[in-house]
PDB file of N, CA and C in Angstrom:
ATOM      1  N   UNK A   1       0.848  -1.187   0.000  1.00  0.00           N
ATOM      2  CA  UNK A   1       0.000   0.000   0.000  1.00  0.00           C
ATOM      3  C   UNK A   1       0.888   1.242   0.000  1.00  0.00           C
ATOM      4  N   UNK A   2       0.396   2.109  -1.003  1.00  0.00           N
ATOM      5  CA  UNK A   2       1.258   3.728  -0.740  1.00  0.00           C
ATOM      6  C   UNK A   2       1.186   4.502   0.098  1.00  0.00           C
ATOM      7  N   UNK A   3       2.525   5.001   0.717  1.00  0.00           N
ATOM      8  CA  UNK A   3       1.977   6.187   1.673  1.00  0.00           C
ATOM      9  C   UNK A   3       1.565   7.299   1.136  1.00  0.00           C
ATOM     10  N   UNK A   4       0.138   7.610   2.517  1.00  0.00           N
ATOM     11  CA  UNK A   4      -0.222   8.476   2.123  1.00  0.00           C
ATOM     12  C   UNK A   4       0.468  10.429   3.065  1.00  0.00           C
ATOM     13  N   UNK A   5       0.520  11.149   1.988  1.00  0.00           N
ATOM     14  CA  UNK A   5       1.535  12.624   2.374  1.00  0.00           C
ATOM     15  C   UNK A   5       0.625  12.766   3.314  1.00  0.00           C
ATOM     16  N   UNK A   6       0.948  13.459   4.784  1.00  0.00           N
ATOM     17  CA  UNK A   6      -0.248  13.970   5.413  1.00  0.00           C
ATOM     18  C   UNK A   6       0.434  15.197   6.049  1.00  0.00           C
ATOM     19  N   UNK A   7       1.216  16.163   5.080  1.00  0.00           N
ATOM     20  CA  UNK A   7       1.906  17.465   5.415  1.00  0.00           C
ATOM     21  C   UNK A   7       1.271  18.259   4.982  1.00  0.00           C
ATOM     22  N   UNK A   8       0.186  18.025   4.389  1.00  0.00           N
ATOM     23  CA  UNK A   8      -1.011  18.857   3.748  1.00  0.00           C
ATOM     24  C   UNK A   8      -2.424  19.626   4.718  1.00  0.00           C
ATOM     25  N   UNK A   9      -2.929  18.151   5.008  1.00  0.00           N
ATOM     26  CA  UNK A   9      -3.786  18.566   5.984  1.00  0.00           C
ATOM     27  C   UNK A   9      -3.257  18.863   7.427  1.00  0.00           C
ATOM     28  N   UNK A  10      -1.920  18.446   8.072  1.00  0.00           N
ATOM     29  CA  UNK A  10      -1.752  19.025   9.416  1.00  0.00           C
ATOM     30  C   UNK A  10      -1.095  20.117   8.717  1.00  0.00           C
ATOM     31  N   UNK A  11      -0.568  20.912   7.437  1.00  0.00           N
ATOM     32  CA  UNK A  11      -0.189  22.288   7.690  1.00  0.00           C
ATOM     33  C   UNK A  11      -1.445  23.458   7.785  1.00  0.00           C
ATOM     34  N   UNK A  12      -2.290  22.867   7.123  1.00  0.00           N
ATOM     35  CA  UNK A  12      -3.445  23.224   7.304  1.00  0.00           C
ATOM     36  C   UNK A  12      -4.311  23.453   8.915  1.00  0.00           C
ATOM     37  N   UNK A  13      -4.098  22.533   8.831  1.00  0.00           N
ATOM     38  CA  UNK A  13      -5.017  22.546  10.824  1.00  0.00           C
ATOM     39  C   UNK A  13      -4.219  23.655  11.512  1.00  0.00           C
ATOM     40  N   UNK A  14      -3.126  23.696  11.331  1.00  0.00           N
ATOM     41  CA  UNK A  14      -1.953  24.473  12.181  1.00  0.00           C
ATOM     42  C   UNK A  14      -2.298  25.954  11.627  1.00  0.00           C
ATOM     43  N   UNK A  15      -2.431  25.921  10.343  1.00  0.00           N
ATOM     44  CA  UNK A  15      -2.630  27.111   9.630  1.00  0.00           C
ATOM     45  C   UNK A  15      -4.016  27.803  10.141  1.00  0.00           C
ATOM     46  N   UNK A  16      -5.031  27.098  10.858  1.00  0.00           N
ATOM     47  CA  UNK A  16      -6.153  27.552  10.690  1.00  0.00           C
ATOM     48  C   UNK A  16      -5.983  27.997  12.193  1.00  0.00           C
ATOM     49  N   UNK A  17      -5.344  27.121  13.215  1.00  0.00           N
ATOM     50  CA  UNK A  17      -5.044  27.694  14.815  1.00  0.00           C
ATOM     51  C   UNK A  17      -3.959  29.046  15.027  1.00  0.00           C
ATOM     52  N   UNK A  18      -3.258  28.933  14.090  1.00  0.00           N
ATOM     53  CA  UNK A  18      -2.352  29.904  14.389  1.00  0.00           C
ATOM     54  C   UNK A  18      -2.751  31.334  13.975  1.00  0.00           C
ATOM     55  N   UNK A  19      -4.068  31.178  12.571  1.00  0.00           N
ATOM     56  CA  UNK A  19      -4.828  32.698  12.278  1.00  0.00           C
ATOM     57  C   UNK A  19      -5.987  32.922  13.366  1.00  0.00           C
ATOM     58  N   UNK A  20      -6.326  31.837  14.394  1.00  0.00           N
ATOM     59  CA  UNK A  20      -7.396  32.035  14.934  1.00  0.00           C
ATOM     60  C   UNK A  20      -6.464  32.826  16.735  1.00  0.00           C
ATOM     61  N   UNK A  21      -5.457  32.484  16.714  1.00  0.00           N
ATOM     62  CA  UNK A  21      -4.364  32.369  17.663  1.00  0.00           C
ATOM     63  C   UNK A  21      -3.863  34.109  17.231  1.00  0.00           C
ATOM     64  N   UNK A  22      -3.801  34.696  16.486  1.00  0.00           N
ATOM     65  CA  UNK A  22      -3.051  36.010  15.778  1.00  0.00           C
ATOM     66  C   UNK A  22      -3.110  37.080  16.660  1.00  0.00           C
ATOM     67  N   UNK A  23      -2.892  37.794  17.210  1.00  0.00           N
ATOM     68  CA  UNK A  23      -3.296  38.549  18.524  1.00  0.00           C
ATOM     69  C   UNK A  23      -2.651  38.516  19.961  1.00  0.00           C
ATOM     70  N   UNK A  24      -2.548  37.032  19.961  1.00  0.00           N
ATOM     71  CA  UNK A  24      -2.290  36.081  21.065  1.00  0.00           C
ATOM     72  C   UNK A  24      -0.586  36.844  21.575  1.00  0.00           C
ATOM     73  N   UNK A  25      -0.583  36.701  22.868  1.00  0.00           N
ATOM     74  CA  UNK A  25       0.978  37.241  23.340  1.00  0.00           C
ATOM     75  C   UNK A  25       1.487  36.461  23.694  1.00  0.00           C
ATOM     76  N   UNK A  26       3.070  36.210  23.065  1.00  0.00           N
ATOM     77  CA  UNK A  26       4.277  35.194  23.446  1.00  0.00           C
ATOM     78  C   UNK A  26       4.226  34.215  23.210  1.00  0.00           C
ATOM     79  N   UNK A  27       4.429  32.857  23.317  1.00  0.00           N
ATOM     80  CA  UNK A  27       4.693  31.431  22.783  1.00  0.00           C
ATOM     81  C   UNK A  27       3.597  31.204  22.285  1.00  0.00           C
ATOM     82  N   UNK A  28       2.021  31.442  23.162  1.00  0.00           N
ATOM     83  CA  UNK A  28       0.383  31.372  22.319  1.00  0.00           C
ATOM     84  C   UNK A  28       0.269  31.719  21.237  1.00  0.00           C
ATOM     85  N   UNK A  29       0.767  32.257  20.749  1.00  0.00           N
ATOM     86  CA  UNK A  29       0.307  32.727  18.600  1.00  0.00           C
ATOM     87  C   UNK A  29       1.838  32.179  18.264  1.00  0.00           C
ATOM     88  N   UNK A  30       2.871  31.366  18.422  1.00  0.00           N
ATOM     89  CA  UNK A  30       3.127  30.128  17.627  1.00  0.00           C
ATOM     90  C   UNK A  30       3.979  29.296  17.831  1.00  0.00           C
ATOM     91  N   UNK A  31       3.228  28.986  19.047  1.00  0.00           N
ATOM     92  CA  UNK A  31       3.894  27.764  19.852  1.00  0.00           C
ATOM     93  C   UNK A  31       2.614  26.484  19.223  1.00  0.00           C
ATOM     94  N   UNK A  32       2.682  25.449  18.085  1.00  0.00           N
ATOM     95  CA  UNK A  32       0.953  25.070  18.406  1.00  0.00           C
ATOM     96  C   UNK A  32       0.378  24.319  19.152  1.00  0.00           C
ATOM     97  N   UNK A  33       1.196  23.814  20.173  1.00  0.00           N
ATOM     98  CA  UNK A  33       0.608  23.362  21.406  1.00  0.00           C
ATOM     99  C   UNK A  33      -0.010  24.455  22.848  1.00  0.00           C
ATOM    100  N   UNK A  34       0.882  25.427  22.196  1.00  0.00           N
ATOM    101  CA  UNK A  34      -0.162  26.157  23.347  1.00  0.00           C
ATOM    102  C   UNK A  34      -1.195  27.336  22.644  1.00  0.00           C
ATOM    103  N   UNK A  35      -0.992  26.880  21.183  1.00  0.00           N
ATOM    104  CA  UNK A  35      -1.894  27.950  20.931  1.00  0.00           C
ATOM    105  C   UNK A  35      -3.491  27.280  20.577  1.00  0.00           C
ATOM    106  N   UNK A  36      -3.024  26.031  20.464  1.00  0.00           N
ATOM    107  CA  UNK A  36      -4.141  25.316  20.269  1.00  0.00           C
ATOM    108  C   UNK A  36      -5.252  25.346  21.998  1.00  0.00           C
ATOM    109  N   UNK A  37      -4.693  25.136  23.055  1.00  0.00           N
ATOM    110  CA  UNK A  37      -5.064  25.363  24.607  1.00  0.00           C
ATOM    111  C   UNK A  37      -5.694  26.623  24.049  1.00  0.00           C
ATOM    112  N   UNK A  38      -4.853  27.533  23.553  1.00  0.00           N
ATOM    113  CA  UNK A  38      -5.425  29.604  24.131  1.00  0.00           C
ATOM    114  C   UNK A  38      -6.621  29.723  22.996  1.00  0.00           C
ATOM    115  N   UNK A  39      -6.503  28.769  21.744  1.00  0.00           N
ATOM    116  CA  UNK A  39      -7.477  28.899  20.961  1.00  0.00           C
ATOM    117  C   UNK A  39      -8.812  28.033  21.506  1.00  0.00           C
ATOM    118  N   UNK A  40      -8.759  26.812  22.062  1.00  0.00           N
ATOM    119  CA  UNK A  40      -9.601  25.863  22.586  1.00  0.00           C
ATOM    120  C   UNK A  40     -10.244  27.553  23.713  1.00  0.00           C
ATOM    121  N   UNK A  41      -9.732  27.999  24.875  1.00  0.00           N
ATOM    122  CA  UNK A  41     -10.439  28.437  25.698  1.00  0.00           C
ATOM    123  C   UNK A  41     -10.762  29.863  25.136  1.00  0.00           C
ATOM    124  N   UNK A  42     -10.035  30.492  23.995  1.00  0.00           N
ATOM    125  CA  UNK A  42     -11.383  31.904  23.724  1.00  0.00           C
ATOM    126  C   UNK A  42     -12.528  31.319  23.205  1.00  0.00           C
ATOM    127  N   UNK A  43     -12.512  29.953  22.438  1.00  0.00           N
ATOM    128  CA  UNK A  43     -13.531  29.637  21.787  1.00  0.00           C
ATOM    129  C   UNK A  43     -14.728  29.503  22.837  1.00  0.00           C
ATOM    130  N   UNK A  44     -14.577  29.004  23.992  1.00  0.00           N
ATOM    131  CA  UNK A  44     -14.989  28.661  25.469  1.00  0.00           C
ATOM    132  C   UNK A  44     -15.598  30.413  25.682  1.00  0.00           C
ATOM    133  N   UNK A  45     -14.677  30.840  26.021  1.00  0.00           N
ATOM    134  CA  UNK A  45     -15.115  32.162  26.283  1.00  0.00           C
ATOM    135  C   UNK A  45     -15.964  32.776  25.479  1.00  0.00           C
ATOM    136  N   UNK A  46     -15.837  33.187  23.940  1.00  0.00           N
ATOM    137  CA  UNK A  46     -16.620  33.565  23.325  1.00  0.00           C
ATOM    138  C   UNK A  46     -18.277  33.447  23.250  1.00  0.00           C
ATOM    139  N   UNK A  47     -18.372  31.279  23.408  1.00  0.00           N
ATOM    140  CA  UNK A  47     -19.476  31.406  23.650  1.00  0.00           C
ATOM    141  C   UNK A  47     -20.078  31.521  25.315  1.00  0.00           C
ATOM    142  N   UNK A  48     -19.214  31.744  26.497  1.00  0.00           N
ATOM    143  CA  UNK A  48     -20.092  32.185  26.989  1.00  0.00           C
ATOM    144  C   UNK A  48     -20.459  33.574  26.891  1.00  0.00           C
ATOM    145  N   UNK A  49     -19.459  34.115  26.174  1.00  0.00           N
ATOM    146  CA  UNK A  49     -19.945  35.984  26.166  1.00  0.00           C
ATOM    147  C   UNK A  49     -20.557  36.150  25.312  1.00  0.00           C
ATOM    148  N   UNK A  50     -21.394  35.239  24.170  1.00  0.00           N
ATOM    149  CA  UNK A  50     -22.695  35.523  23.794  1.00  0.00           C
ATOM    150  C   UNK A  50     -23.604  35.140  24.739  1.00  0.00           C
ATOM    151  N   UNK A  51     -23.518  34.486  25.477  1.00  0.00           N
ATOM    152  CA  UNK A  51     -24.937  34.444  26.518  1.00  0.00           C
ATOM    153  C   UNK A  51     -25.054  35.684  27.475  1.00  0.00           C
ATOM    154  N   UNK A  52     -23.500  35.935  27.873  1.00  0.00           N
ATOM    155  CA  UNK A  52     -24.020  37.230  28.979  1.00  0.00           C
ATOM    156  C   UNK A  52     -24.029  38.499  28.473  1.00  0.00           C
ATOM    157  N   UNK A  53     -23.781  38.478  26.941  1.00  0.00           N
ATOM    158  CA  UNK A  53     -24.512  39.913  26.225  1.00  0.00           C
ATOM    159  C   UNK A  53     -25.787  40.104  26.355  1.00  0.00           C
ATOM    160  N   UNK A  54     -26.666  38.736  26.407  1.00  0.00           N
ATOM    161  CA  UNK A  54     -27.886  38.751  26.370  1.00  0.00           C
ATOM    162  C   UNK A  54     -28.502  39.358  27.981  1.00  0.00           C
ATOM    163  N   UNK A  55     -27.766  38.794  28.854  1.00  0.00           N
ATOM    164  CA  UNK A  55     -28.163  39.157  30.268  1.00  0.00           C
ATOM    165  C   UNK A  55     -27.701  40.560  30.420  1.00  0.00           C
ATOM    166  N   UNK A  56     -26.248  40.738  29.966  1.00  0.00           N
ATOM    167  CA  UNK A  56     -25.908  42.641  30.214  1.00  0.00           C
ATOM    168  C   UNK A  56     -26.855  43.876  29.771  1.00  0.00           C
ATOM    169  N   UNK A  57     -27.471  43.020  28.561  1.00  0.00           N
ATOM    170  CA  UNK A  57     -28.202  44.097  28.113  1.00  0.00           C
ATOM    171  C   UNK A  57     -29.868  43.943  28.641  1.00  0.00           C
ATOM    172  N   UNK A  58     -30.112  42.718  28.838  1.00  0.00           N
ATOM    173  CA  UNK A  58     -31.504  42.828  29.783  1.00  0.00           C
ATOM    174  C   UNK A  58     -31.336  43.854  31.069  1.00  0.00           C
ATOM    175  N   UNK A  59     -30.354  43.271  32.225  1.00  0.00           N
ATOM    176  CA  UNK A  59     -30.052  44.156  33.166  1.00  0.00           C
ATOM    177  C   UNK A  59     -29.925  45.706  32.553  1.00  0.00           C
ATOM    178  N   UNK A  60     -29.691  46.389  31.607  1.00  0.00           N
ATOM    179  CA  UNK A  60     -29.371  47.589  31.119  1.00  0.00           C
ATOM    180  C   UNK A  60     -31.001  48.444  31.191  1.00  0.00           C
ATOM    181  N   UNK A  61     -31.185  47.587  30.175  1.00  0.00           N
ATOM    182  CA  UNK A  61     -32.616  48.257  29.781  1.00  0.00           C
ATOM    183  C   UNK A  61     -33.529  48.131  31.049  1.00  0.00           C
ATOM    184  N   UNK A  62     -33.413  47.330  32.437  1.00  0.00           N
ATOM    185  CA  UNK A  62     -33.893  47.121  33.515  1.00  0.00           C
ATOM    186  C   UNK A  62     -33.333  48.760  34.322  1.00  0.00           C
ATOM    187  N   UNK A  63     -32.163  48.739  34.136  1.00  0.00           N
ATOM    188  CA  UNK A  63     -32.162  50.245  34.982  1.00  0.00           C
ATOM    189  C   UNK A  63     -32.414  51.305  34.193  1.00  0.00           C
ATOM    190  N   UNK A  64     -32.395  51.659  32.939  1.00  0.00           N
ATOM    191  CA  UNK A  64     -33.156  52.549  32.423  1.00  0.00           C
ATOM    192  C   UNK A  64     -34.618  52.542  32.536  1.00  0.00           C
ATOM    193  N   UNK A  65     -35.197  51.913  32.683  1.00  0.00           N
ATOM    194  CA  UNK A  65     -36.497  52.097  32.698  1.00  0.00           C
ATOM    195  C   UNK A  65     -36.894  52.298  34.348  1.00  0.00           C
ATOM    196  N   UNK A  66     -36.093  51.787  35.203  1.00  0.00           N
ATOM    197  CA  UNK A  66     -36.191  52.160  36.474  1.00  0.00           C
ATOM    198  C   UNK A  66     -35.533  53.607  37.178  1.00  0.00           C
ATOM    199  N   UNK A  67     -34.727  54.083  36.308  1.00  0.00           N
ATOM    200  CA  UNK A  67     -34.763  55.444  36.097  1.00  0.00           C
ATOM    201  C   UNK A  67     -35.588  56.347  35.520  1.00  0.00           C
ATOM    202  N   UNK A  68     -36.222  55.561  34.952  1.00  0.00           N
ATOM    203  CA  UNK A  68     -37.403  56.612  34.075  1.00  0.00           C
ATOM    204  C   UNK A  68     -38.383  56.956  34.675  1.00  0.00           C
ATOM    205  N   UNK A  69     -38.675  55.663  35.548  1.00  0.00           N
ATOM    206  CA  UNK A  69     -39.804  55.104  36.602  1.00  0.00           C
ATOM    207  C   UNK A  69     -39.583  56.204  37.513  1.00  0.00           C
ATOM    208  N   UNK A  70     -38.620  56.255  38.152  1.00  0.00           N
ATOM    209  CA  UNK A  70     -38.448  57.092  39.929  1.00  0.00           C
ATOM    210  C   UNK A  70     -38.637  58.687  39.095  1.00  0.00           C
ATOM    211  N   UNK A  71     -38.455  58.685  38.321  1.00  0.00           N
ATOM    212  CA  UNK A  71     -38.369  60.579  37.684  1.00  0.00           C
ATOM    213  C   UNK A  71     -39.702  60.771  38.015  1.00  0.00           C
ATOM    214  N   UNK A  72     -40.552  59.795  37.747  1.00  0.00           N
ATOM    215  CA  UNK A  72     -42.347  60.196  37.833  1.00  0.00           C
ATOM    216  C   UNK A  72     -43.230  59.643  38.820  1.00  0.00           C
ATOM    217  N   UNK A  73     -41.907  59.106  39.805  1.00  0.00           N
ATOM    218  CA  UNK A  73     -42.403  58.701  41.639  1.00  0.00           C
ATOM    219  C   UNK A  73     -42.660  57.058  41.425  1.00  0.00           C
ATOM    220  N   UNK A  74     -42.223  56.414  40.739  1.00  0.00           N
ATOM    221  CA  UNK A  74     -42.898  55.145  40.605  1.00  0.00           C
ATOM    222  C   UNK A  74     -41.430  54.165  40.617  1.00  0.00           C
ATOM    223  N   UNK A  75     -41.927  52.860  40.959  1.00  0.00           N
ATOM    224  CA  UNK A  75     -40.478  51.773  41.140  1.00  0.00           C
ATOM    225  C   UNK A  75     -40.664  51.375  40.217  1.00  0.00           C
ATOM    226  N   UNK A  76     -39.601  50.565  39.757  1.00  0.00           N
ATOM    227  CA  UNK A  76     -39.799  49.635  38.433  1.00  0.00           C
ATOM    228  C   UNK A  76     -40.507  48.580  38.632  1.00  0.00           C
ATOM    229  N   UNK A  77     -40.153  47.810  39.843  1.00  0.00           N
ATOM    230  CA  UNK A  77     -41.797  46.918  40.351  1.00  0.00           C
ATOM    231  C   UNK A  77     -42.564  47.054  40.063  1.00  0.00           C
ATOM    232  N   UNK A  78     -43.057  48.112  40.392  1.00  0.00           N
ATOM    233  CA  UNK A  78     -44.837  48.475  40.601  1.00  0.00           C
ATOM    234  C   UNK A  78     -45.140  49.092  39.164  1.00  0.00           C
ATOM    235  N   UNK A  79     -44.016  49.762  38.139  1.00  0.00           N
ATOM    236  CA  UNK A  79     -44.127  49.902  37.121  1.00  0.00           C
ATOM    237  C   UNK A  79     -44.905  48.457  35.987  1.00  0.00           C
ATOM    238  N   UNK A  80     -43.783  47.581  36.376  1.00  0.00           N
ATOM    239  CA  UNK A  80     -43.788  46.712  35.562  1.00  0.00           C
ATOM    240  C   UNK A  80     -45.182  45.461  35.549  1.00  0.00           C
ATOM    241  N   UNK A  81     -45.595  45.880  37.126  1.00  0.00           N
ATOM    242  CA  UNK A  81     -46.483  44.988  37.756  1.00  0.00           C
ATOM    243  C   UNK A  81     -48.335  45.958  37.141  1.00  0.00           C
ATOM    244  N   UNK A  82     -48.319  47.141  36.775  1.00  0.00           N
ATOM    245  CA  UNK A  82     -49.282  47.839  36.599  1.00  0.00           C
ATOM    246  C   UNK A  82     -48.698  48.225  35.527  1.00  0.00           C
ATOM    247  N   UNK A  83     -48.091  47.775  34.321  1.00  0.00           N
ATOM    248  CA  UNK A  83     -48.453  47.320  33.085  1.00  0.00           C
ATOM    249  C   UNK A  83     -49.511  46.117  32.930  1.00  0.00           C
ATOM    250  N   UNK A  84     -48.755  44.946  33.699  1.00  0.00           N
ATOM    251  CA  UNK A  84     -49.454  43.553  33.659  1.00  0.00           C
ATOM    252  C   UNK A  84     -50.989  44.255  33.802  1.00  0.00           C
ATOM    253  N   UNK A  85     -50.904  44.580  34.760  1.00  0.00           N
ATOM    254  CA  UNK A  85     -52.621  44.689  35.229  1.00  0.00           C
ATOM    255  C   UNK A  85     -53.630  45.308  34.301  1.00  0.00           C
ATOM    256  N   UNK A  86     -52.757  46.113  33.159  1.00  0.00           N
ATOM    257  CA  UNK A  86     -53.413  47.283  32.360  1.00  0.00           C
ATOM    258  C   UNK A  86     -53.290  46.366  31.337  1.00  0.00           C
ATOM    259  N   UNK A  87     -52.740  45.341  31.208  1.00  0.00           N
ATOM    260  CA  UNK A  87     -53.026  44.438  29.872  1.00  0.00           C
ATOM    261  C   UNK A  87     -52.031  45.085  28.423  1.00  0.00           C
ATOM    262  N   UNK A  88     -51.241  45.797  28.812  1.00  0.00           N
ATOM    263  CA  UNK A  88     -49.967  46.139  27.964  1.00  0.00           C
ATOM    264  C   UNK A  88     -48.764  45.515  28.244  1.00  0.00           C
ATOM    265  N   UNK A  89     -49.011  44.594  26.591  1.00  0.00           N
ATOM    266  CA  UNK A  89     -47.263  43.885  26.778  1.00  0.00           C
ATOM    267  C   UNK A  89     -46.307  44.630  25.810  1.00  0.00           C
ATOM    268  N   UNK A  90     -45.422  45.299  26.287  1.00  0.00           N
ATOM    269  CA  UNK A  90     -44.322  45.969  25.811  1.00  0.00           C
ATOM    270  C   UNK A  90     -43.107  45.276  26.481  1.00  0.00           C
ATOM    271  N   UNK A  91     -41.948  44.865  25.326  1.00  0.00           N
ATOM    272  CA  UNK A  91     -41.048  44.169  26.320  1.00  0.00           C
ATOM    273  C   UNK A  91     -39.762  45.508  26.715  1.00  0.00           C
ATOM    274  N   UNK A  92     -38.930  44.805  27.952  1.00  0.00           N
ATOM    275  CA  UNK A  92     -38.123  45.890  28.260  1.00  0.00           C
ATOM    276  C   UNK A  92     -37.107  46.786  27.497  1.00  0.00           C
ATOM    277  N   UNK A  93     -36.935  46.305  26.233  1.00  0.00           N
ATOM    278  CA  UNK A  93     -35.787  46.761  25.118  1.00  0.00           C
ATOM    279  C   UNK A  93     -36.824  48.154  24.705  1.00  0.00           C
ATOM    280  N   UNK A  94     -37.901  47.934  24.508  1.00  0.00           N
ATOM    281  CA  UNK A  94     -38.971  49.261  23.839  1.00  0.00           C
ATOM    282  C   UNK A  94     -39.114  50.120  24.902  1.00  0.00           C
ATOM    283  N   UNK A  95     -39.411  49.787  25.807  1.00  0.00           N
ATOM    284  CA  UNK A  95     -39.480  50.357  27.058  1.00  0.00           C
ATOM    285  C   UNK A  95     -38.653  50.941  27.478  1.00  0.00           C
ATOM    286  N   UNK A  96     -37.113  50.662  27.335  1.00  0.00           N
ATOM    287  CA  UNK A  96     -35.493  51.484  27.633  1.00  0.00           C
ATOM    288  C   UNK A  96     -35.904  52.307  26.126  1.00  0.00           C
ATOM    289  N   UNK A  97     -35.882  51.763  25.704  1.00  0.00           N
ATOM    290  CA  UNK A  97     -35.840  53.024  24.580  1.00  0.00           C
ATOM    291  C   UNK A  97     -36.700  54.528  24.457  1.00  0.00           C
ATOM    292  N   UNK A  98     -38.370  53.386  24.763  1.00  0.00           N
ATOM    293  CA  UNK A  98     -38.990  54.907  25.351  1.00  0.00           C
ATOM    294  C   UNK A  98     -38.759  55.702  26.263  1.00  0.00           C
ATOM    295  N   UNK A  99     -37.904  55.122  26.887  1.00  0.00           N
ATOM    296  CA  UNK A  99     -37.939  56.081  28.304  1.00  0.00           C
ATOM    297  C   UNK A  99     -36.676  56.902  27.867  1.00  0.00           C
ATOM    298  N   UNK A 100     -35.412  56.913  27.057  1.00  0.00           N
ATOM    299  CA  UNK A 100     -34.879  57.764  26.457  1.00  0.00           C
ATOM    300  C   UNK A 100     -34.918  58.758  25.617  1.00  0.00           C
ATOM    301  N   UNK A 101     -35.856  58.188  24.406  1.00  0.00           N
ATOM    302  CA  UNK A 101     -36.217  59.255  23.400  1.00  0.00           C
ATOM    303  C   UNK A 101     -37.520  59.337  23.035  1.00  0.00           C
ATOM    304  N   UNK A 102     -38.610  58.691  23.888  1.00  0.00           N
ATOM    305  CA  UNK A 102     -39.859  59.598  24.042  1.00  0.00           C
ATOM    306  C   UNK A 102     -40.543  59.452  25.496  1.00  0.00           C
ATOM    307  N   UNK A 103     -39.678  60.779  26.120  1.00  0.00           N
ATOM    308  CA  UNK A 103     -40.146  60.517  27.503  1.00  0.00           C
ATOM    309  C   UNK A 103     -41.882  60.678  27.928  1.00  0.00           C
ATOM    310  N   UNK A 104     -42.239  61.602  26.549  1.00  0.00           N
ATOM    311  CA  UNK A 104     -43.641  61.784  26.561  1.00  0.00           C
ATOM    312  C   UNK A 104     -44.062  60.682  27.035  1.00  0.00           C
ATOM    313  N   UNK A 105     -44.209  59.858  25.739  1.00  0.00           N
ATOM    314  CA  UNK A 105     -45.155  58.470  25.292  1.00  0.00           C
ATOM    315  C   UNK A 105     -44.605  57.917  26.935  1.00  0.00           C
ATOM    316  N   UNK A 106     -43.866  57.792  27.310  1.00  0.00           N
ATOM    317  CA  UNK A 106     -43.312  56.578  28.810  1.00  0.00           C
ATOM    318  C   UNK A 106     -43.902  57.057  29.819  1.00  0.00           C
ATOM    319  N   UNK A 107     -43.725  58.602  29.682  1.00  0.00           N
ATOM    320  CA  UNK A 107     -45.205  59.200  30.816  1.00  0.00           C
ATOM    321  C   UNK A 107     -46.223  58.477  30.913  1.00  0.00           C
ATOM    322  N   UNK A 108     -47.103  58.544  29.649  1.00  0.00           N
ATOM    323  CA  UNK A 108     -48.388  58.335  29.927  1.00  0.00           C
ATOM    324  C   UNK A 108     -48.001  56.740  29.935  1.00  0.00           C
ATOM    325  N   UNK A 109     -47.255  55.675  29.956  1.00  0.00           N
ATOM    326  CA  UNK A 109     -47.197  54.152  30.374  1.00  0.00           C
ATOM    327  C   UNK A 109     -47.355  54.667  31.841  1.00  0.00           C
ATOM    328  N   UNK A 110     -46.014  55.315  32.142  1.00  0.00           N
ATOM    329  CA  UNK A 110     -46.101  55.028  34.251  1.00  0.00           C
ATOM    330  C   UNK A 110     -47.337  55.895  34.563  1.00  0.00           C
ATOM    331  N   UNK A 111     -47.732  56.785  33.612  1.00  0.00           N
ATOM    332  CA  UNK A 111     -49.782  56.967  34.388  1.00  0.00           C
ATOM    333  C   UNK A 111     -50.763  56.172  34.445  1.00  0.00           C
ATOM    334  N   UNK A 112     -50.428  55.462  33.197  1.00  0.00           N
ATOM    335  CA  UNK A 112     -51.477  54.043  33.048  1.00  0.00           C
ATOM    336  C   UNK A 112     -50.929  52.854  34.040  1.00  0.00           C
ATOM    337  N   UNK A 113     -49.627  52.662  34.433  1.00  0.00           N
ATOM    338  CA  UNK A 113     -49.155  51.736  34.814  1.00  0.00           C
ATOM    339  C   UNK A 113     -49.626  51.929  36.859  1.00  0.00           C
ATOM    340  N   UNK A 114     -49.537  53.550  37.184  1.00  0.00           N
ATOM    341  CA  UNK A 114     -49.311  53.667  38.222  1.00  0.00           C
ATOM    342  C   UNK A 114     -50.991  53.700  38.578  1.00  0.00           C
ATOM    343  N   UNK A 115     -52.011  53.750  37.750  1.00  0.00           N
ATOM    344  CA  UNK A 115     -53.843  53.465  37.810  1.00  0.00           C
ATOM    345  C   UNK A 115     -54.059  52.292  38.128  1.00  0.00           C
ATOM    346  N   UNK A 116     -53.129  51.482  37.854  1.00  0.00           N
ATOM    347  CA  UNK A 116     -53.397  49.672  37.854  1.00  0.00           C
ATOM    348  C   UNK A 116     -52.148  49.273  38.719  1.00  0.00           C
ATOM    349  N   UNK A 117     -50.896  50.023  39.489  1.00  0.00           N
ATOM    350  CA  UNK A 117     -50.664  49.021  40.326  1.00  0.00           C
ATOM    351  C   UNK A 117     -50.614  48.872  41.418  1.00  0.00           C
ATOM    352  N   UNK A 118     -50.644  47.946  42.243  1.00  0.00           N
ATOM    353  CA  UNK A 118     -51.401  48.122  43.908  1.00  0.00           C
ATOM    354  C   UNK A 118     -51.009  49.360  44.767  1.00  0.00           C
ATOM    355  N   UNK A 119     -51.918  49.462  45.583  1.00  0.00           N
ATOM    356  CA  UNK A 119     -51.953  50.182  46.487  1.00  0.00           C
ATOM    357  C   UNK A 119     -50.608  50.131  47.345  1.00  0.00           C
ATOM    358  N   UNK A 120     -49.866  51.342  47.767  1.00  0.00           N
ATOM    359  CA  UNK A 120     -48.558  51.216  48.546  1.00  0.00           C
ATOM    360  C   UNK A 120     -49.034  51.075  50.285  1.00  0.00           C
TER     361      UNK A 120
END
């Protein structure tokens, strides 16, 4: 049986860790045993920092709108709880937004919101 060359596909694999590795400081961008480790754990990292983009920016739009809330005497609790009651579903991304660039329109939510939510 012939041998088969296999300087092809491992220059390749190496080729593909060491552009993903490029950035990397000291022996990590081209050492490829340790760049393969530093490439294995941003990949790790990356995807968890698509999940906690998702949470940074929920929490975000949570204190903007709870800033918007206290300007017109109201918590974001009782904001959010006297929407429910008023039967308006707006989610919190529209809601940070209104409360930045149309403070009007977010008024009249925390008037409608503050008619419907319980008694303090």
């Amino acid at each position: 049986m012939s041998r088969a060359p296999r300087a092809v596909p491992s220059h390749a694999r190496r080729k593909k860790v060491f552009k993903a590795a490029k950035g990397f400081y000291g022996r990590r961008k081209n050492n490829i045993t340790t760049a393969n480790a530093a490439v294995d754990r941003s990949l790790q990292h990356n995807y968890i920092g698509r999940k906690e983009k998702k949470r940074n920016f929920r929490a975000l739009w949570i204190q903007r709108i709870n800033a918007g809330c206290r300007e017109h005497g109201l918590t974001y609790s009782r904001f959010i709880s006297g929407l429910q009651k008023a039967g308006i579903e707006i989610d919190r991304k529209v809601l940070s937004d209104l409360a930045i660039h149309e403070p009007g329109a977010f008024k009249a939510l925390v008037d409608q919101a503050a008619a419907n939510a319980p008694a303090h």
